[in-house]
Protein backbone atom coordinates (compact mmCIF):
# COMPACT_ATOMS: atom_id res chain seq x y z
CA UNK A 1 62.90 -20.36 30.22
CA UNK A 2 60.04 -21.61 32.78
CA UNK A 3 57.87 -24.27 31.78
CA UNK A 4 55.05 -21.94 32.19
CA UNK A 5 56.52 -19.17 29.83
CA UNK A 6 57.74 -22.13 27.52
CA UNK A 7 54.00 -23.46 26.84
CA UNK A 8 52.72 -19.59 26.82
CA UNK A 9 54.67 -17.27 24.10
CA UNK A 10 52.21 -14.76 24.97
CA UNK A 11 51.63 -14.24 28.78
CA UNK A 12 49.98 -11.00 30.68
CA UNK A 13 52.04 -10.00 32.41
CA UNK A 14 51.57 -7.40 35.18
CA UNK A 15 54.41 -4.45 36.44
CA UNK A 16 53.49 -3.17 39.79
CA UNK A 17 55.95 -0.22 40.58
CA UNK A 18 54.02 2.65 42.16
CA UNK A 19 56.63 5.28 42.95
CA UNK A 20 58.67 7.41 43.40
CA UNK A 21 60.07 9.34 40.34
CA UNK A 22 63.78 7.34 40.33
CA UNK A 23 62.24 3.72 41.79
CA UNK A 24 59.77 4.43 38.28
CA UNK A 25 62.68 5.05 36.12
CA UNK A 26 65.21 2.81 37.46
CA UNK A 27 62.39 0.09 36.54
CA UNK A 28 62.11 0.94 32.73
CA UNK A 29 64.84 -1.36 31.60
CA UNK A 30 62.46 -5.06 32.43
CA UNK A 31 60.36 -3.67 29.50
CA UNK A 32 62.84 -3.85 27.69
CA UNK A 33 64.30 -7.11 28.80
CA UNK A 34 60.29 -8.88 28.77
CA UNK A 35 59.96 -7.83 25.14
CA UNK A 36 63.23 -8.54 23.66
CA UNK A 37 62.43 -12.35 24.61
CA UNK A 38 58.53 -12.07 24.92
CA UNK A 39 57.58 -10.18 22.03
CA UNK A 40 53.65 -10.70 21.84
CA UNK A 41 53.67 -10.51 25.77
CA UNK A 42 51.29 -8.19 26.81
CA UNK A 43 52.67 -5.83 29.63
CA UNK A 44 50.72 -3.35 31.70
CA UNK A 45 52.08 -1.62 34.32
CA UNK A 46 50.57 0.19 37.64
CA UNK A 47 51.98 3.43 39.29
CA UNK A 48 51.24 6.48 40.64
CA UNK A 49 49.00 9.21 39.01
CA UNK A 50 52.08 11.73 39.14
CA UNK A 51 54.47 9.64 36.88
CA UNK A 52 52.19 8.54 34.04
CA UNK A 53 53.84 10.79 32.33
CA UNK A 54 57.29 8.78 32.66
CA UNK A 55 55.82 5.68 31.06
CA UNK A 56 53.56 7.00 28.65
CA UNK A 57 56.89 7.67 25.93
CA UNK A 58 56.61 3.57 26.17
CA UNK A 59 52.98 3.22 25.05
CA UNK A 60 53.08 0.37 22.37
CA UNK A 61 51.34 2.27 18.75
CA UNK A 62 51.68 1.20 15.43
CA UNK A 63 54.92 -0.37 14.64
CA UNK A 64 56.15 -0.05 18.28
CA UNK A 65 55.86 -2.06 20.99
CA UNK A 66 56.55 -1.33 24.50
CA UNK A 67 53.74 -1.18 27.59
CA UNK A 68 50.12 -2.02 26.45
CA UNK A 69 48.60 -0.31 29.25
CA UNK A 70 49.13 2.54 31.77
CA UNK A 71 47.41 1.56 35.25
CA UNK A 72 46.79 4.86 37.09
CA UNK A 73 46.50 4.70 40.90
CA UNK A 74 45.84 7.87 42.95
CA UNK A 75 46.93 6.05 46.17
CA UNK A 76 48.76 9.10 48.07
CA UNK A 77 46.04 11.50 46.55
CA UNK A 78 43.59 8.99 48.45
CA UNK A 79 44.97 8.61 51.76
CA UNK A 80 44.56 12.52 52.30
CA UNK A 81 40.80 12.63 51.78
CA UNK A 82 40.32 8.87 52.40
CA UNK A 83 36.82 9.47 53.94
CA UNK A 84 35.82 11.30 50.63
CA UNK A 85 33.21 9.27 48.83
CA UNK A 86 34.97 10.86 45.73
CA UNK A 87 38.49 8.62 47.03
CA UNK A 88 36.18 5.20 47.29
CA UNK A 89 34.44 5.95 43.51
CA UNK A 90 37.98 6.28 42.37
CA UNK A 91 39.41 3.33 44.06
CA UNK A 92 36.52 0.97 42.96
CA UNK A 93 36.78 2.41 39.52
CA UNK A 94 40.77 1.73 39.72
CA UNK A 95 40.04 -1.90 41.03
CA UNK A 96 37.55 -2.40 37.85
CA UNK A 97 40.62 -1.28 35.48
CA UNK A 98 42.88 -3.63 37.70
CA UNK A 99 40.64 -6.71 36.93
CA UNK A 100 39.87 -6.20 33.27
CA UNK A 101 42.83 -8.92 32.41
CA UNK A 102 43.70 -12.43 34.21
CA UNK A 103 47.60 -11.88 34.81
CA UNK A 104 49.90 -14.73 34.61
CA UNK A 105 52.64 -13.25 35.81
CA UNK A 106 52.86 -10.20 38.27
CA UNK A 107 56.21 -8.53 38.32
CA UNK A 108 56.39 -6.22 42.31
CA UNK A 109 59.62 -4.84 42.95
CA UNK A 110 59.24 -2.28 45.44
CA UNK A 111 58.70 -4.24 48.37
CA UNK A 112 56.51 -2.76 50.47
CA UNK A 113 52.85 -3.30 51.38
CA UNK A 114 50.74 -1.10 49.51
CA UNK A 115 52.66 -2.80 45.90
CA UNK A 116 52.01 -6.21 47.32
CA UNK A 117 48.24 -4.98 47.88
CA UNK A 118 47.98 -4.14 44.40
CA UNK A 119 49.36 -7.74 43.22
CA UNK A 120 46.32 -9.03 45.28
CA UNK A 121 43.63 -7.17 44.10
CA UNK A 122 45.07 -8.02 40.68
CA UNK A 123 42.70 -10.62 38.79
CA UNK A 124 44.89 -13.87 38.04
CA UNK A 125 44.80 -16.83 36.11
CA UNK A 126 45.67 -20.43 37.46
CA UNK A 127 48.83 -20.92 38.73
CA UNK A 128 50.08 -17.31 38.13
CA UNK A 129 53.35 -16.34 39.63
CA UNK A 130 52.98 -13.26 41.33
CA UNK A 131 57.19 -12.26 42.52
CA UNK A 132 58.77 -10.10 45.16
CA UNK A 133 61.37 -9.62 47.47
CA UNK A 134 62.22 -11.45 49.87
CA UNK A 135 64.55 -9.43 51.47
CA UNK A 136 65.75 -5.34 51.93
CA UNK A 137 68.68 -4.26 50.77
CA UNK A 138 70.41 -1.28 52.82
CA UNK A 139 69.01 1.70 52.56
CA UNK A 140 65.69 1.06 51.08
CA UNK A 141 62.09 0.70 52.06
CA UNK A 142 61.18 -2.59 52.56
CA UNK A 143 58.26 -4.54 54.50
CA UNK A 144 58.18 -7.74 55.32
CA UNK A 145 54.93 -8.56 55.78
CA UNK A 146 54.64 -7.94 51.81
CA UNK A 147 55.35 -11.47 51.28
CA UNK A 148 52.45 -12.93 52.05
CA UNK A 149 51.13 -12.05 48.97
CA UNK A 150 53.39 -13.38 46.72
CA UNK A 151 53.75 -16.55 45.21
CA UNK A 152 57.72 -16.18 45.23
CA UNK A 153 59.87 -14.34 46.81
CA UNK A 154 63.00 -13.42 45.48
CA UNK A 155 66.62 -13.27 47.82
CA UNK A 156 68.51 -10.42 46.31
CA UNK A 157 72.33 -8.85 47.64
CA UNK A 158 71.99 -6.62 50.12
CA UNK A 159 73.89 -4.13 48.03
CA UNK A 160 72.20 -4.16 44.95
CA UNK A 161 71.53 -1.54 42.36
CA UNK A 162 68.02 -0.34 41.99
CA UNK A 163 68.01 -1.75 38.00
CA UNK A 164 69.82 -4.61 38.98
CA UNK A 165 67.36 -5.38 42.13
CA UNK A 166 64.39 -5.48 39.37
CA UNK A 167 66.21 -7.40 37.19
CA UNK A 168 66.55 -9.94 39.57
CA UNK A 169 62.75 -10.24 40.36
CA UNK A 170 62.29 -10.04 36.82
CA UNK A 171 64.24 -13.23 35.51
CA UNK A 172 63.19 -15.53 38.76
CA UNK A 173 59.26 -14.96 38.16
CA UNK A 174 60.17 -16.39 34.08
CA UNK A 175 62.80 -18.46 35.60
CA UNK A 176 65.40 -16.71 33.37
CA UNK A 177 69.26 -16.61 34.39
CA UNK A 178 70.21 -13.48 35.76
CA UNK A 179 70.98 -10.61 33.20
CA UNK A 180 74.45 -9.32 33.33
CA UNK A 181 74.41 -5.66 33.35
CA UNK A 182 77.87 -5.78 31.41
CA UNK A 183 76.09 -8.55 28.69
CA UNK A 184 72.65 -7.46 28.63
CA UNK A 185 73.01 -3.16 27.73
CA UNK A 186 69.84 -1.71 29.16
CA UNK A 187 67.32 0.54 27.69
CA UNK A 188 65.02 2.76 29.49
CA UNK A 189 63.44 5.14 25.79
CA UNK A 190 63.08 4.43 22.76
CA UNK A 191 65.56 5.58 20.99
CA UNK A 192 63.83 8.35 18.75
CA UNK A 193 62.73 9.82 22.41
CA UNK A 194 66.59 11.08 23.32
CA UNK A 195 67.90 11.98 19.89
CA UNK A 196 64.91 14.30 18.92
CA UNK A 197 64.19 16.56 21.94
CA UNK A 198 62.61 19.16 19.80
CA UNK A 199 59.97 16.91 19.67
CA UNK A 200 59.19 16.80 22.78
CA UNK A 201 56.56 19.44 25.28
CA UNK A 202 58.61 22.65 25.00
CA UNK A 203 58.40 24.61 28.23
CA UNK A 204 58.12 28.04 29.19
CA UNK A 205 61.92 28.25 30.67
CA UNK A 206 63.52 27.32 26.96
CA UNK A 207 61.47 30.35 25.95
CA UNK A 208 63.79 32.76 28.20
CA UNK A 209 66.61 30.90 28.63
CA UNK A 210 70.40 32.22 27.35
CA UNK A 211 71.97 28.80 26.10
CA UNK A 212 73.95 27.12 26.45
CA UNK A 213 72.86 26.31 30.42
CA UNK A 214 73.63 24.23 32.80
CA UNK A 215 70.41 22.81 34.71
CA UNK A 216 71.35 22.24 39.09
CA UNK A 217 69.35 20.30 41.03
CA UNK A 218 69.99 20.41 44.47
CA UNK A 219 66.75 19.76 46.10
CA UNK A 220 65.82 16.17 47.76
CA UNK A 221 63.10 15.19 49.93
CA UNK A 222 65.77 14.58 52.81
CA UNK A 223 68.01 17.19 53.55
CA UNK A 224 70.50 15.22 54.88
CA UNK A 225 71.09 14.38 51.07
CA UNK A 226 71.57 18.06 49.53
CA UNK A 227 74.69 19.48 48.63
CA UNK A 228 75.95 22.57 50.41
CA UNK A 229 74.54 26.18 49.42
CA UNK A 230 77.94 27.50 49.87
CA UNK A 231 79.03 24.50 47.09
CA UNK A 232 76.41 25.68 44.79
CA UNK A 233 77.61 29.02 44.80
CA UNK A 234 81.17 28.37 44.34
CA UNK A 235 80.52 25.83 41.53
CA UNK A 236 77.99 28.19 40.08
CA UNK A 237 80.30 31.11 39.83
CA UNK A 238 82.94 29.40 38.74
CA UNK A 239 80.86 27.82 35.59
CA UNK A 240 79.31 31.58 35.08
CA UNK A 241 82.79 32.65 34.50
CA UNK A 242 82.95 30.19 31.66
CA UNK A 243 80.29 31.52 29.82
CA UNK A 244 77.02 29.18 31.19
CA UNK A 245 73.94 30.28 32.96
CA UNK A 246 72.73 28.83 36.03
CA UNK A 247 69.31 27.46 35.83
CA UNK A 248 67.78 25.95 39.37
CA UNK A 249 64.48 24.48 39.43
CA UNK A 250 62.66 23.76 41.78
CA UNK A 251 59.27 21.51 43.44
CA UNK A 252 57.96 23.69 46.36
CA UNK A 253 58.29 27.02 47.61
CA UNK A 254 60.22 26.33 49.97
CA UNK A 255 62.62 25.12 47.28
CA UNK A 256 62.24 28.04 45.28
CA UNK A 257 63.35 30.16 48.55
CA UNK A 258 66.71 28.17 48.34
CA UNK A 259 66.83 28.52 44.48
CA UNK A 260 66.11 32.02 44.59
CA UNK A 261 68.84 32.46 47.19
CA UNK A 262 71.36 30.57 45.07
CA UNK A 263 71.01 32.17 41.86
CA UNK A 264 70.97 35.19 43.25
CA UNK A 265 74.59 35.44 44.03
CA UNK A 266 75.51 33.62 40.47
CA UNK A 267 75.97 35.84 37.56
CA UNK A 268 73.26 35.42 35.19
CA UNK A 269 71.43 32.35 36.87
CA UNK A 270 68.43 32.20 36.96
CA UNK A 271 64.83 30.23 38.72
CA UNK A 272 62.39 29.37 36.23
CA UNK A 273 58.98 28.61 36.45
CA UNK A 274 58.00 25.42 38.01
CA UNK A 275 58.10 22.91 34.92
CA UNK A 276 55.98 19.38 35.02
CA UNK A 277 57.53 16.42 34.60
CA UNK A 278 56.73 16.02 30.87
CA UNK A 279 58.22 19.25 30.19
CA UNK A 280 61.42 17.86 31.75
CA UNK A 281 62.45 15.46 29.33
CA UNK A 282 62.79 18.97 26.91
CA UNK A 283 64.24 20.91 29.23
CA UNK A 284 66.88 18.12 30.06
CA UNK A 285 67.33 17.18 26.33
CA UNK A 286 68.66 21.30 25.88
CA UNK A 287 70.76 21.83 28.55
CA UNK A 288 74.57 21.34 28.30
CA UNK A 289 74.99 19.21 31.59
CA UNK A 290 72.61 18.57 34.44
CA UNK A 291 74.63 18.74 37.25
CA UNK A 292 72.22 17.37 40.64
CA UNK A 293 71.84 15.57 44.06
CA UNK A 294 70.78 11.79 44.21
CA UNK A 295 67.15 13.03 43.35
CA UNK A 296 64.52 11.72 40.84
CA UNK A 297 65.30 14.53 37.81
CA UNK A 298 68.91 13.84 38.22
CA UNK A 299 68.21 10.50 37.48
CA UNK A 300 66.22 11.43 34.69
CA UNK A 301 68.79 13.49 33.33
CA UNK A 302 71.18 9.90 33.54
CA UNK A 303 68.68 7.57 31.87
CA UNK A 304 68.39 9.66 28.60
CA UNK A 305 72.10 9.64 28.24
CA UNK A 306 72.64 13.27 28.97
CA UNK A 307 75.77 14.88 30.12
CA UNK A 308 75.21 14.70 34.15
CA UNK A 309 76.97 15.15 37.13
CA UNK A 310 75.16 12.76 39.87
CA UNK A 311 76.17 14.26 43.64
CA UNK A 312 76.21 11.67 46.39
CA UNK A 313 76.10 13.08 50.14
CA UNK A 314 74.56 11.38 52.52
CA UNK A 315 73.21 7.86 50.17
CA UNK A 316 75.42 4.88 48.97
CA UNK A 317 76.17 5.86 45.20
CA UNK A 318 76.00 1.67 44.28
CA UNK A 319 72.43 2.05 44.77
CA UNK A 320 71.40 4.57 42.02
CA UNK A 321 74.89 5.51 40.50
CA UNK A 322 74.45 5.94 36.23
CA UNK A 323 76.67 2.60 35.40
CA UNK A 324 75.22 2.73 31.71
CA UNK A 325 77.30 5.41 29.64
CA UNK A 326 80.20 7.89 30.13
CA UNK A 327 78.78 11.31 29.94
CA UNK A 328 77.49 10.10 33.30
CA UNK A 329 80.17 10.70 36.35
CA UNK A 330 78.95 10.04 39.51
CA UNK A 331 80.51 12.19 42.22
CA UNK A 332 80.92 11.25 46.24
CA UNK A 333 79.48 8.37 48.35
CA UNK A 334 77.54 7.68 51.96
CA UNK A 335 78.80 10.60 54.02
CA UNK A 336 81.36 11.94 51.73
CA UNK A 337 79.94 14.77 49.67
CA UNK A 338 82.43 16.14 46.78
CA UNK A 339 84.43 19.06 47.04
CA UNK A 340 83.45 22.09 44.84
CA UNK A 341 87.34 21.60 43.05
CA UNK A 342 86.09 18.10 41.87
CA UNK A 343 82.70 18.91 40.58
CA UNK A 344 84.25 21.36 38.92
CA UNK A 345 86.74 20.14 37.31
CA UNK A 346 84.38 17.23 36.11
CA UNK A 347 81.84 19.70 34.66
CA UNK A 348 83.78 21.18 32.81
CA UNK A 349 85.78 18.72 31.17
CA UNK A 350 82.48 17.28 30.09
CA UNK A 351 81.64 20.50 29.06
CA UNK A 352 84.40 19.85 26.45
CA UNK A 353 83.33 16.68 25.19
């Protein structure tokens, strides 16, 4: 442990990682990892309006401890009407929030410039270590001129799994050795979270749905990425036959076009009503498998140790694959999409289990 951390069993200790939906999630396990050996730390953490609701299950309450505070930044809301005096009451009021606490150590581990903005507008105390990257690895976002504000900047692989890549940004700002994923078992919820869906917001689709049901995800923001239609069809049908409905989601209309399209030549399937991300961790907890492309609910459907299918097309699988548990199969690679036979085959012996 750092000298710093050593002579301060208590720091503040800032997480700056804005977005998107998987880059949030894939994040949750240096929570974990900050209080198991910094248990009076306090830890605050800023993102993106939209995915509040992924941290807020970590909100420390009585007799739990996990983030202190939510940070809300409306940064992409902003940039559309940045001339609004509206977006400048909202960033001033955001920068106030920012600054309440002096920060000794700021945790950024997206890598790009906006994050490393938000590290600088941070308030700090002396000598606070405020860590980065240093480097890209392939196939990520990554801008170099984000170094500049950082105190130190952290060399990672260049293949290097999204938990893994935190991880490593993590333990060099306490100057910690490295956590082995295969010592060091990650958590991303508290427990109570994935064994008592019930609990959670119940959504309108669990209202109509005929279980058990199979949840397919097959939208991404970049197409190259998606699974065939013809491959959802053939998989659906064949899992129909077995006695599951279909259920396919989806984010915009133009995904509901596709989803409508799918389901309609699956018996039984059907497109439910667009559901908010709190109402996903229910509708994930119910379903007998999520099968889905390398997409942020996918993802979700990993990290609470659900039965899932992850589908790699046109993205490396090291970079996002579920590593953590065995209902979790991850299917394909970087320009080598499944077949439907395999998918298949996998579904349904997990179906079994």
């Amino acid at each position: 442990m750092s000298n710093f951390v050593s002579s301060n069993p208590s720091p503040k200790i800032l997480l700056v990682k804005l977005s998107s939906l998987g880059d949030v999630l894939h994040n949750l396990p240096i929570v974990w990892d900050l209080r198991a050996r910094l248990p009076n730390a306090q830890i605050d953490w800023v993102v993106e309006e939209a995915y509040v609701h992924l941290l807020q299950p970590l909100l420390s309450k009585e007799g739990f401890r996990g983030i202190d505070h939510i940070i809300p930044i409306g940064l992409r809301r902003w940039k559309r009407i940045v001339l609004s005096l509206k977006t400048w009451r909202e960033f001033f009021q955001f920068k106030k929030e920012l600054q309440v606490v002096s920060y000794d150590v700021i945790i950024e581990t997206q890598g790009l410039l906006k994050s490393a903005l938000v590290c600088a507008l941070a308030n700090k105390s002396v000598n606070a270590v405020v860590a980065g990257l240093a480097n890209a690895t392939e196939y990520s976002g990554y801008e170099p001129l984000a170094r500049a504000f950082y105190t130190q900047s952290v060399q990672v692989p260049k293949q290097c799994h999204a938990v893994d890549r935190s991880r490593w940004v993590m333990c060099s700002a306490l100057d910690w050795p490295l956590l082995d994923r295969h010592v060091a078992p990650l958590q991303f919820y508290p427990k109570d979270l994935i064994a008592e869906p019930k609990n959670r917001q119940a959504s309108a689709l669990q209202k109509v749905i005929q279980r058990p049901y199979i949840l397919c995800f097959h939208s991404t923001a970049r197409e190259a990425k998606r699974w065939g239609n013809d491959q959802w069809i053939a998989l659906g049908q064949a899992l129909a036959s077995k006695g599951y409905q279909l259920v396919f989601p989806w984010g915009s209309l133009a995904e509901k076009k596709v989803s409508a399209y799918l389901a309609s030549q699956i018996p039984n399937a059907i497109v439910p009503e667009r559901f908010s991300i709190a109402e996903a961790f229910a509708v994930i907890g119910e379903a007998a498998l999520t099968i889905g492309v390398d997409t942020g609910l996918t993802h979700l459907a990993a990290i609470l140790n659900k039965p899932t299918i992850e589908i790699y097309c046109d993205s490396p699988r090291w970079k996002t694959e579920g590593y953590w548990s065995e209902t979790i199969q991850n299917l394909g690679d970087l320009q080598a999409p499944p077949s439907v036979s395999e998918v298949t085959a996998v579904a349904l012996k997990l179906l079994s289990q």
